[in-house]
PDB file of N, CA and C in Angstrom:
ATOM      1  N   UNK A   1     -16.170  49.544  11.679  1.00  0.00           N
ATOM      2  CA  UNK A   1     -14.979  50.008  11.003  1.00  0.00           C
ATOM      3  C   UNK A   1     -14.506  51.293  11.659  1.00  0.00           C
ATOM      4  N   UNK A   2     -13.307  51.665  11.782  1.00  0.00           N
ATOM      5  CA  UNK A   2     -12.644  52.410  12.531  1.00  0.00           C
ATOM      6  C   UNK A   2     -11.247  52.968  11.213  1.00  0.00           C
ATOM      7  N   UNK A   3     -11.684  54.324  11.019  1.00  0.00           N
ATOM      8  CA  UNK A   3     -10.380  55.054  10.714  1.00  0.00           C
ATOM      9  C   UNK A   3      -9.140  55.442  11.598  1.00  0.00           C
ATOM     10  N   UNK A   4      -8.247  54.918  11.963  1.00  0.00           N
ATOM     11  CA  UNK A   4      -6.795  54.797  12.840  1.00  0.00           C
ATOM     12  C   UNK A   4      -5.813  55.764  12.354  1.00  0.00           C
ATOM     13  N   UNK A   5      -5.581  56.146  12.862  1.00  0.00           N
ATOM     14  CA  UNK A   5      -4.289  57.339  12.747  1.00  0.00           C
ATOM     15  C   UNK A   5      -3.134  57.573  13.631  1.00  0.00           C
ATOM     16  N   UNK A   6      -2.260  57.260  13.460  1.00  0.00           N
ATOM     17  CA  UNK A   6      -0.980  56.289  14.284  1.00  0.00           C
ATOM     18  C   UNK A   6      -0.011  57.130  14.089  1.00  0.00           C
ATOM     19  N   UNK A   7       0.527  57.467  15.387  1.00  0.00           N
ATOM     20  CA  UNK A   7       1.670  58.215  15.810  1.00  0.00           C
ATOM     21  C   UNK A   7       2.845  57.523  16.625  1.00  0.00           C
ATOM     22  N   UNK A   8       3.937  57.208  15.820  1.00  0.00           N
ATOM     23  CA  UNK A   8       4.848  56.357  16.836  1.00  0.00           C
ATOM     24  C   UNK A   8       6.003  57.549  17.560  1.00  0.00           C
ATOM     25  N   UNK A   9       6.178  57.069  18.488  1.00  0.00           N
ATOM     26  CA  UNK A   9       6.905  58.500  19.679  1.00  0.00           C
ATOM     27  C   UNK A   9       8.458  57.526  19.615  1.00  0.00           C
ATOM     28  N   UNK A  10       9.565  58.472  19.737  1.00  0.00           N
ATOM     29  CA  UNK A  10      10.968  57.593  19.900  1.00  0.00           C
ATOM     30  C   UNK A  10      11.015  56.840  20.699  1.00  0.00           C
ATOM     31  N   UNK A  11      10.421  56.690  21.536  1.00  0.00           N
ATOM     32  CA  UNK A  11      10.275  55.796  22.819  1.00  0.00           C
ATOM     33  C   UNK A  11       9.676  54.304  22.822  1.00  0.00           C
ATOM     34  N   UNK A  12       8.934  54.130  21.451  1.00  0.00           N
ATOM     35  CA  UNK A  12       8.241  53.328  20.917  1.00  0.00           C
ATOM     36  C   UNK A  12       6.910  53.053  21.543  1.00  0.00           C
ATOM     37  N   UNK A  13       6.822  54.208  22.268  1.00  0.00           N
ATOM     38  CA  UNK A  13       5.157  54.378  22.296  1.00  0.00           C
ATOM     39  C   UNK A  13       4.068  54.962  21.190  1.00  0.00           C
ATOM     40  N   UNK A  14       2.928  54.646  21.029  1.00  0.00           N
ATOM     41  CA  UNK A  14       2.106  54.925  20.219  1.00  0.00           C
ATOM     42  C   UNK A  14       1.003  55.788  20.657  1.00  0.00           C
ATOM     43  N   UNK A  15       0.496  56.477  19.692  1.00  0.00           N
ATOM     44  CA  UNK A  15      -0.549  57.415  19.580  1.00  0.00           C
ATOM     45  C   UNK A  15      -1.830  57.382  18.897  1.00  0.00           C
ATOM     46  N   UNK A  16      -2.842  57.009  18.835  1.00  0.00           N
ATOM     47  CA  UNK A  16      -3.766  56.438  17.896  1.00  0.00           C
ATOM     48  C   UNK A  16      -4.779  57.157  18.172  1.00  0.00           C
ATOM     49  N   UNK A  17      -5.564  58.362  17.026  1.00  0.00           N
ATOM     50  CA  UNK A  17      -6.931  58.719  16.973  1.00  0.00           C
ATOM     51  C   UNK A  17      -7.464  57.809  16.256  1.00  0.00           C
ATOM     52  N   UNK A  18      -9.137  57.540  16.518  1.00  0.00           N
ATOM     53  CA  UNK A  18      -9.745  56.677  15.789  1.00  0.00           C
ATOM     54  C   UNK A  18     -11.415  57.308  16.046  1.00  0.00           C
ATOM     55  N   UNK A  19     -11.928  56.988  14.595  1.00  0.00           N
ATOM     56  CA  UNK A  19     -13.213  57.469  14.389  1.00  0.00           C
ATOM     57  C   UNK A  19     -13.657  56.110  14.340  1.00  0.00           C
ATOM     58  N   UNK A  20     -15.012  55.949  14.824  1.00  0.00           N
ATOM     59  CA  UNK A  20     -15.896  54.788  14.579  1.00  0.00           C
ATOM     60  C   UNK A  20     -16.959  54.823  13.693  1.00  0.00           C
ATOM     61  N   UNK A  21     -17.275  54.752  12.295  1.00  0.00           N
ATOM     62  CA  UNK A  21     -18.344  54.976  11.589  1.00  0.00           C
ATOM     63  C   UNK A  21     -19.453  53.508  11.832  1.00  0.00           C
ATOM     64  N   UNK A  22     -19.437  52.921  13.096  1.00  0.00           N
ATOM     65  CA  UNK A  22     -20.227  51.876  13.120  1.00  0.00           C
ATOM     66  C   UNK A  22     -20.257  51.228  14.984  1.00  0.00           C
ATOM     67  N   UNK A  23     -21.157  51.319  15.340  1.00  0.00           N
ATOM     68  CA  UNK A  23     -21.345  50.826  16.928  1.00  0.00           C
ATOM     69  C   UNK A  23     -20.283  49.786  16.197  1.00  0.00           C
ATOM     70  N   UNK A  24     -19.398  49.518  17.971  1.00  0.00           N
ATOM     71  CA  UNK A  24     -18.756  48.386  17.471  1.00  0.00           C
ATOM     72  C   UNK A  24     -17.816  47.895  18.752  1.00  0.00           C
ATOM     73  N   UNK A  25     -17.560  47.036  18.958  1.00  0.00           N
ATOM     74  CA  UNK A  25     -17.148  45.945  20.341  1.00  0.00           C
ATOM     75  C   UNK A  25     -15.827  45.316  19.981  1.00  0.00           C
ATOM     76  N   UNK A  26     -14.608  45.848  20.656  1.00  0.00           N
ATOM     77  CA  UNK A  26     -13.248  44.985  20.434  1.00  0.00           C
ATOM     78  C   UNK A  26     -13.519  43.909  21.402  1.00  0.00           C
ATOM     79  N   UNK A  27     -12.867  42.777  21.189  1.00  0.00           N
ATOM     80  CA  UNK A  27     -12.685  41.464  21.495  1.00  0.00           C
ATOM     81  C   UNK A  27     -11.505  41.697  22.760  1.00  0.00           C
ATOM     82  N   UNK A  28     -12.086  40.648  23.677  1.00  0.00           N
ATOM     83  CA  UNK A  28     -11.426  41.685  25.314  1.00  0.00           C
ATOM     84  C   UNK A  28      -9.932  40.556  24.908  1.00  0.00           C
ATOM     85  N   UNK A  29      -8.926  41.707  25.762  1.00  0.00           N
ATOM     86  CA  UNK A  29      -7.205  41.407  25.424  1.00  0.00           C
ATOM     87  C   UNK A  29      -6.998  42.196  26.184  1.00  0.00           C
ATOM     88  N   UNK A  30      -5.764  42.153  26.203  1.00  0.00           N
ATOM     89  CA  UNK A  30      -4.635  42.868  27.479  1.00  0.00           C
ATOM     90  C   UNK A  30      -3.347  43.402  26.432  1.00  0.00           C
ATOM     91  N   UNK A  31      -3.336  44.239  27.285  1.00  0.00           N
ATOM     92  CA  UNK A  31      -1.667  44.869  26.620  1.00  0.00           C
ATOM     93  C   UNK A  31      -0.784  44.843  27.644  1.00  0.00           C
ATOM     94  N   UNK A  32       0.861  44.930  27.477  1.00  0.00           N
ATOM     95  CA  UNK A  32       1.677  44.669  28.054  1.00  0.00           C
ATOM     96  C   UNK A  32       2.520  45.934  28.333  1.00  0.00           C
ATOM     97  N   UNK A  33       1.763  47.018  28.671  1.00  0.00           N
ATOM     98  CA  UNK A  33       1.676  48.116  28.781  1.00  0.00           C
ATOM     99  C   UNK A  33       0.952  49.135  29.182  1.00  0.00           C
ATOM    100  N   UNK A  34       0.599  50.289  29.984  1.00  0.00           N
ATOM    101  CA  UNK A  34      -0.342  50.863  29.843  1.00  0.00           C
ATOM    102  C   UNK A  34      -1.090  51.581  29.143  1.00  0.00           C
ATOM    103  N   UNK A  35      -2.090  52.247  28.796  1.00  0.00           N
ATOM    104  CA  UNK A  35      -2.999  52.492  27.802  1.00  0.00           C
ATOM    105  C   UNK A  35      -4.346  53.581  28.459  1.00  0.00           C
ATOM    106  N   UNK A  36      -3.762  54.971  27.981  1.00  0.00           N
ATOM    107  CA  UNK A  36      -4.970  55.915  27.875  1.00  0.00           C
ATOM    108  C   UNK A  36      -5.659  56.503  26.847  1.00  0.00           C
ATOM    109  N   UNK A  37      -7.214  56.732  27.021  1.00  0.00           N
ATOM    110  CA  UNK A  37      -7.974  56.690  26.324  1.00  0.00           C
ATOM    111  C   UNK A  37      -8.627  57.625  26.726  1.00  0.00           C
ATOM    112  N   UNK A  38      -9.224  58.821  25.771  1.00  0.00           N
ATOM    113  CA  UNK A  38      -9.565  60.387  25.608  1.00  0.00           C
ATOM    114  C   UNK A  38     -10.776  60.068  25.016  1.00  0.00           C
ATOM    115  N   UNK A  39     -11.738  60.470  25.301  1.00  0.00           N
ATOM    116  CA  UNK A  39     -13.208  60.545  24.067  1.00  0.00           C
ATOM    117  C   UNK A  39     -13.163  62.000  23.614  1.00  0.00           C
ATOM    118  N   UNK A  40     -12.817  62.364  22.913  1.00  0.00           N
ATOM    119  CA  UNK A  40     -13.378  63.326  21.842  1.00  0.00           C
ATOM    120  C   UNK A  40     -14.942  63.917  21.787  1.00  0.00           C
ATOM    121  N   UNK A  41     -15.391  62.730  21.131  1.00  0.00           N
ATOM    122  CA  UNK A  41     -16.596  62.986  20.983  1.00  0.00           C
ATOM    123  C   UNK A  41     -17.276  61.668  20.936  1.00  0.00           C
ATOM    124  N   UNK A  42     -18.829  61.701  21.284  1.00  0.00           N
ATOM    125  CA  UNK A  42     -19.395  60.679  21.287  1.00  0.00           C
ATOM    126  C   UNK A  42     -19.439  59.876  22.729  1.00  0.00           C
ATOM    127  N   UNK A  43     -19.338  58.805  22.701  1.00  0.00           N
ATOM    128  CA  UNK A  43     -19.391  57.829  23.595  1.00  0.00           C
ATOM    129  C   UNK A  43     -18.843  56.392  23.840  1.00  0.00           C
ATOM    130  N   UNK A  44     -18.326  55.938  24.728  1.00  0.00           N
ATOM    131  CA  UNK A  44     -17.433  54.594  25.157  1.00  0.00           C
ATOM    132  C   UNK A  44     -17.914  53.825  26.283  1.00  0.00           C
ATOM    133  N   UNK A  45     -17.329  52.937  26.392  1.00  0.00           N
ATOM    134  CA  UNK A  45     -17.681  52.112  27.758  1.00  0.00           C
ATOM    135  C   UNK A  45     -16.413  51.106  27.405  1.00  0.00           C
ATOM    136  N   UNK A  46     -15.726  50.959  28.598  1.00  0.00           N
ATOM    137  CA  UNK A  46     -14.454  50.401  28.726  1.00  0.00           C
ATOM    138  C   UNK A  46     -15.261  49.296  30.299  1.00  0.00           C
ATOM    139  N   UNK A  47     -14.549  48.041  29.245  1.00  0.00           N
ATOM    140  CA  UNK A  47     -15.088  46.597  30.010  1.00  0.00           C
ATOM    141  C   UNK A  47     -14.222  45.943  30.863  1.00  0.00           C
ATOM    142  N   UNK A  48     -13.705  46.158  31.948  1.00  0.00           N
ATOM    143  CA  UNK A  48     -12.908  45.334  32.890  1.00  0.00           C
ATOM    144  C   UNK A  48     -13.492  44.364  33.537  1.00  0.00           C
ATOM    145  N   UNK A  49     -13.480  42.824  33.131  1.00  0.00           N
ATOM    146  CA  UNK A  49     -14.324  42.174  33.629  1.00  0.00           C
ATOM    147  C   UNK A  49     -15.746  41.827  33.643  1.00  0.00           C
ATOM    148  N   UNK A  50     -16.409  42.528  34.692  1.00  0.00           N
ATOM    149  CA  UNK A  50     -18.071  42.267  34.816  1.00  0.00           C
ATOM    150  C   UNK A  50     -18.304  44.325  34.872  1.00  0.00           C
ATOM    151  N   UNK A  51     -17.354  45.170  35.223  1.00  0.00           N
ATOM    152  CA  UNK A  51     -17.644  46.246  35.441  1.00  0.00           C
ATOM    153  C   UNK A  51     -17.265  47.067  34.107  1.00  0.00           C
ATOM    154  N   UNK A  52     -18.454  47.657  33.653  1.00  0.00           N
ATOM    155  CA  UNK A  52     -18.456  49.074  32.280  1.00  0.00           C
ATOM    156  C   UNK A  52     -18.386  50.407  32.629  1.00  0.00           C
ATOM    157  N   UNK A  53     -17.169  51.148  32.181  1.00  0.00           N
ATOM    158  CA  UNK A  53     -17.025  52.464  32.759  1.00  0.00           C
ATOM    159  C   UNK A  53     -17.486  53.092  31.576  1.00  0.00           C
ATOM    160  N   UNK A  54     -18.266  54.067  31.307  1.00  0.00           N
ATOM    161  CA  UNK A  54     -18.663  54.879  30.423  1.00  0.00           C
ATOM    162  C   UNK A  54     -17.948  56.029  30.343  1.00  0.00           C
ATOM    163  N   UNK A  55     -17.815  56.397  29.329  1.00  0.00           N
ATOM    164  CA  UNK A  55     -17.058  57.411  29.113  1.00  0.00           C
ATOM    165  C   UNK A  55     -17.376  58.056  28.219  1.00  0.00           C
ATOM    166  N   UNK A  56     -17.645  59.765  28.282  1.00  0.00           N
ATOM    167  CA  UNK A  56     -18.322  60.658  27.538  1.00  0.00           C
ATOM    168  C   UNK A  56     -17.068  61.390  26.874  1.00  0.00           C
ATOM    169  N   UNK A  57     -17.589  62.493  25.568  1.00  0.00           N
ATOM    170  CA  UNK A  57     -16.685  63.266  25.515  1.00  0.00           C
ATOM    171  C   UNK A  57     -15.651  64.344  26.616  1.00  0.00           C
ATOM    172  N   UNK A  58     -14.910  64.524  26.535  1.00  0.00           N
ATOM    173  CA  UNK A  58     -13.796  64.843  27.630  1.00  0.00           C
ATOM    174  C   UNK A  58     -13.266  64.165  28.700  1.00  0.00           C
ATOM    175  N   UNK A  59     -13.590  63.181  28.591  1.00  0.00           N
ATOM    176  CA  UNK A  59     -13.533  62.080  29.933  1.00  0.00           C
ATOM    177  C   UNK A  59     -12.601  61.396  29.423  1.00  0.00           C
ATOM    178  N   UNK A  60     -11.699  61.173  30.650  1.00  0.00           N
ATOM    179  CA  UNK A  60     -10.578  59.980  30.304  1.00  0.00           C
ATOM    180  C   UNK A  60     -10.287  58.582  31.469  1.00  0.00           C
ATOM    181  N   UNK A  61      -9.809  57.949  30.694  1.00  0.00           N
ATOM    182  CA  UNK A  61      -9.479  57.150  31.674  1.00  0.00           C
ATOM    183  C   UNK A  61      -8.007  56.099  31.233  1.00  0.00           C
ATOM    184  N   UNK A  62      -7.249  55.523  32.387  1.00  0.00           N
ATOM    185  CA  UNK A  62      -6.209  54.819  32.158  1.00  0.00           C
ATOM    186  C   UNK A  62      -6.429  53.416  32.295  1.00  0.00           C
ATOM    187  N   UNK A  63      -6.049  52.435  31.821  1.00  0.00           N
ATOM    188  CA  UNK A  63      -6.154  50.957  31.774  1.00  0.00           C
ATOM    189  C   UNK A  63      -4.482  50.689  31.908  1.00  0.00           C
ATOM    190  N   UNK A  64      -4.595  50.167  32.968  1.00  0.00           N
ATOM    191  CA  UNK A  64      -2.831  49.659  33.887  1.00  0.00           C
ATOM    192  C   UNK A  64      -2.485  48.664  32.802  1.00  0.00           C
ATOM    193  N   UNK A  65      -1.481  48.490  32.664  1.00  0.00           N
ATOM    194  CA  UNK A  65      -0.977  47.289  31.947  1.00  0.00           C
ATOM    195  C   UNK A  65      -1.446  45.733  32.421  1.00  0.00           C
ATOM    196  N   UNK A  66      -1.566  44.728  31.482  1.00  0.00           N
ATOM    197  CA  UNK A  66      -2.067  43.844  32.179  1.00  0.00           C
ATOM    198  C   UNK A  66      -3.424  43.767  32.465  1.00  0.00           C
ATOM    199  N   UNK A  67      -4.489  44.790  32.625  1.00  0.00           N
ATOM    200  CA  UNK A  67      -5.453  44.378  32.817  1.00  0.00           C
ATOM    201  C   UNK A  67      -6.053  44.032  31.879  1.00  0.00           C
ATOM    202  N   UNK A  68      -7.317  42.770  31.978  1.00  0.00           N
ATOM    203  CA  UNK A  68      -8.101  42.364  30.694  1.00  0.00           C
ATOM    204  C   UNK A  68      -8.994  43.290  30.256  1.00  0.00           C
ATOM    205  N   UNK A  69      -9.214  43.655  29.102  1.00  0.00           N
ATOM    206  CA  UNK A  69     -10.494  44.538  28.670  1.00  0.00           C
ATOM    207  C   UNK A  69     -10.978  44.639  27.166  1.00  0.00           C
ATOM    208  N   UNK A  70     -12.145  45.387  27.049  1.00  0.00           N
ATOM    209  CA  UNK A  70     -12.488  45.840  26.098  1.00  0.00           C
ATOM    210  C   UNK A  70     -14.105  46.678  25.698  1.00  0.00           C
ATOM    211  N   UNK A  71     -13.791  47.073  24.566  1.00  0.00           N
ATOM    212  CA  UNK A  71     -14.393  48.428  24.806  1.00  0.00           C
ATOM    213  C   UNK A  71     -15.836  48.643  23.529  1.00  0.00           C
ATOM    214  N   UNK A  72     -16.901  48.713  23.830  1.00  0.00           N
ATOM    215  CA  UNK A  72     -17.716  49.382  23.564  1.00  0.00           C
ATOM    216  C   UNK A  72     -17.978  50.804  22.688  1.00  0.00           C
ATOM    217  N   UNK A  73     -18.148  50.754  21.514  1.00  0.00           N
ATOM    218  CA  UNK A  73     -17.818  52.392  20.642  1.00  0.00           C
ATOM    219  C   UNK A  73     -18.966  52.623  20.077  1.00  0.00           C
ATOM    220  N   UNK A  74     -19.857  53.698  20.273  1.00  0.00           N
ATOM    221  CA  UNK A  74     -20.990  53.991  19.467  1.00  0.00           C
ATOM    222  C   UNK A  74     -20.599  54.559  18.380  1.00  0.00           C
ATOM    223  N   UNK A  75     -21.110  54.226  16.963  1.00  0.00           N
ATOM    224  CA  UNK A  75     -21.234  55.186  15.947  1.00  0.00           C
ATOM    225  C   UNK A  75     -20.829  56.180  16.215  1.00  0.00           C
ATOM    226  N   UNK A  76     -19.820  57.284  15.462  1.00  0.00           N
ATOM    227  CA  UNK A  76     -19.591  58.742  15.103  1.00  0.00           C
ATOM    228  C   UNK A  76     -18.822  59.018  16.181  1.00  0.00           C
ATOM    229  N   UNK A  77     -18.272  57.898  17.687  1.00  0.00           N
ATOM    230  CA  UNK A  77     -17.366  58.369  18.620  1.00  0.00           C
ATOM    231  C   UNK A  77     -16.214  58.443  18.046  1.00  0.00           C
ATOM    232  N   UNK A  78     -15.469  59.408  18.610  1.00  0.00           N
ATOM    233  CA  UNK A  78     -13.637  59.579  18.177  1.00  0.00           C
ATOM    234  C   UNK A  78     -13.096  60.026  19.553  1.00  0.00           C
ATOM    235  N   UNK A  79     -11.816  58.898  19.625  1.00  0.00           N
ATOM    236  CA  UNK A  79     -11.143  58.847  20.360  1.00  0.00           C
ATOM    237  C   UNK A  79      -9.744  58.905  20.365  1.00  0.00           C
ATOM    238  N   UNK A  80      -9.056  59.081  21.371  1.00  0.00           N
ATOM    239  CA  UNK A  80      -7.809  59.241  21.505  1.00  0.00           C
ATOM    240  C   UNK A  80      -7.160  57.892  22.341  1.00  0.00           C
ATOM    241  N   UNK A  81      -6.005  57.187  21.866  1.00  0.00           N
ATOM    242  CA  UNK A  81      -5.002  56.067  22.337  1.00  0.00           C
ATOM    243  C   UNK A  81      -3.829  56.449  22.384  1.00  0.00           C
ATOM    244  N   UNK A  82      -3.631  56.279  23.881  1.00  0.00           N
ATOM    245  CA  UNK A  82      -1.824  56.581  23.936  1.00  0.00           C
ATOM    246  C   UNK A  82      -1.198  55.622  24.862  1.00  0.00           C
ATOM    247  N   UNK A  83      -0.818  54.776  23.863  1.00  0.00           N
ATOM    248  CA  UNK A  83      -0.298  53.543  24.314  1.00  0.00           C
ATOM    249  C   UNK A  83       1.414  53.525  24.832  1.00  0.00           C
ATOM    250  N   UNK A  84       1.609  53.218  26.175  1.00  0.00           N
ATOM    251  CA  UNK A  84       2.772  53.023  26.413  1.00  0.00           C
ATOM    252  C   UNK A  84       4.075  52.065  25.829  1.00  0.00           C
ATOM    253  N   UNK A  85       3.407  51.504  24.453  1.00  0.00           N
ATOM    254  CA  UNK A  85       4.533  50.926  23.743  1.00  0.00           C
ATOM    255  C   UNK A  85       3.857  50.313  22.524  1.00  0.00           C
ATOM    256  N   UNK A  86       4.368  49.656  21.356  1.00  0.00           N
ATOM    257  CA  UNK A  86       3.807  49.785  20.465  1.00  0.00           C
ATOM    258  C   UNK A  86       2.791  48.495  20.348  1.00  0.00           C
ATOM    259  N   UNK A  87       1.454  49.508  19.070  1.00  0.00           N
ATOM    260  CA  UNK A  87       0.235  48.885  19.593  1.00  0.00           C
ATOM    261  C   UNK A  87      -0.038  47.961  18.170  1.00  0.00           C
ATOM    262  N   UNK A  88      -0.060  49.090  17.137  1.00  0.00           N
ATOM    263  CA  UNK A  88      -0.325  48.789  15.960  1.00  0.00           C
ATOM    264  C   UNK A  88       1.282  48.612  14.758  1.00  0.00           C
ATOM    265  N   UNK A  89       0.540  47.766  13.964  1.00  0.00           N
ATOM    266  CA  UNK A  89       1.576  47.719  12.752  1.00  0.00           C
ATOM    267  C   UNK A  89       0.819  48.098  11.490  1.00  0.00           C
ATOM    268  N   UNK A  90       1.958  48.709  10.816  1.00  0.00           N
ATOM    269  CA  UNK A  90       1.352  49.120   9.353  1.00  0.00           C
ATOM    270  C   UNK A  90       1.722  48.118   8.059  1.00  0.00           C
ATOM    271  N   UNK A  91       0.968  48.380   7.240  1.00  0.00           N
ATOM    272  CA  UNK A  91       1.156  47.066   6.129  1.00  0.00           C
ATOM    273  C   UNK A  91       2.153  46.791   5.726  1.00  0.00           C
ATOM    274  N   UNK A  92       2.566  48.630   5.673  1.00  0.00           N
ATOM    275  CA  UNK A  92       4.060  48.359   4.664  1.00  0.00           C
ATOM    276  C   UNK A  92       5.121  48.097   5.542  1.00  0.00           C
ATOM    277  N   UNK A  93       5.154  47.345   6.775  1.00  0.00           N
ATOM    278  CA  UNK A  93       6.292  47.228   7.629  1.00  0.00           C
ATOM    279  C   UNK A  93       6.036  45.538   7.127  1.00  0.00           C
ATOM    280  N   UNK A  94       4.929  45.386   6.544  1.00  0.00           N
ATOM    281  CA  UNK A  94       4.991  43.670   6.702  1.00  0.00           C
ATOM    282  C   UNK A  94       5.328  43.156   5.400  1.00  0.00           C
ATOM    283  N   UNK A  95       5.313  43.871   4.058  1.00  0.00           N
ATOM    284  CA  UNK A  95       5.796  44.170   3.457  1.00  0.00           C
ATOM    285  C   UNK A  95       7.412  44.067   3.231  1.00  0.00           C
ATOM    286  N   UNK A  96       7.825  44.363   4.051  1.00  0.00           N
ATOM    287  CA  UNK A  96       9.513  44.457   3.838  1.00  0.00           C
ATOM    288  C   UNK A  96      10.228  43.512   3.858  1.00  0.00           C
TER     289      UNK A  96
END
């Protein structure tokens, strides 16, 4: 489980901090956009393929649009997402 905190920019890019209160593995996908990712704190590993980039607090890295991936989150990591266009939707937009 992951607490998300979502910042949409006029541009319709997005901003997303997220805490992980649980080791935990997204299901590999691609975005149609590019996508950087900040560790805070804790620890990551970003999956392109067969190759895992680890990533510590202060460490960043960019994922090009298009590429397949996904990512690896230990317990108590918090991170930063700044997605070049929009990533997430909120309830109450589905709602309407």
């Amino acid at each position: 489980m992951m607490d998300p905190y979502v910042f949409d920019g006029a541009d319709g890019s997005q901003v997303a901090l997220r805490t992980a209160h649980a080791d935990r593995v997204s299901a590999e996908h691609a975005h149609d956009f590019d996508e950087y990712v900040l560790v805070i704190e804790g620890r990551c590993t970003i999956i392109l393929g067969c190759e895992g980039i680890e990533l510590r607090a202060g460490e960043e890295f960019v994922i090009p649009k298009g590429t397949r991936q996904s990512m690896e989150v230990a317990a108590g990591t918090r991170t930063m997402h700044v997605f070049g266009g929009k990533r997430a939707s909120r309830e109450s937009e589905t709602d309407r």
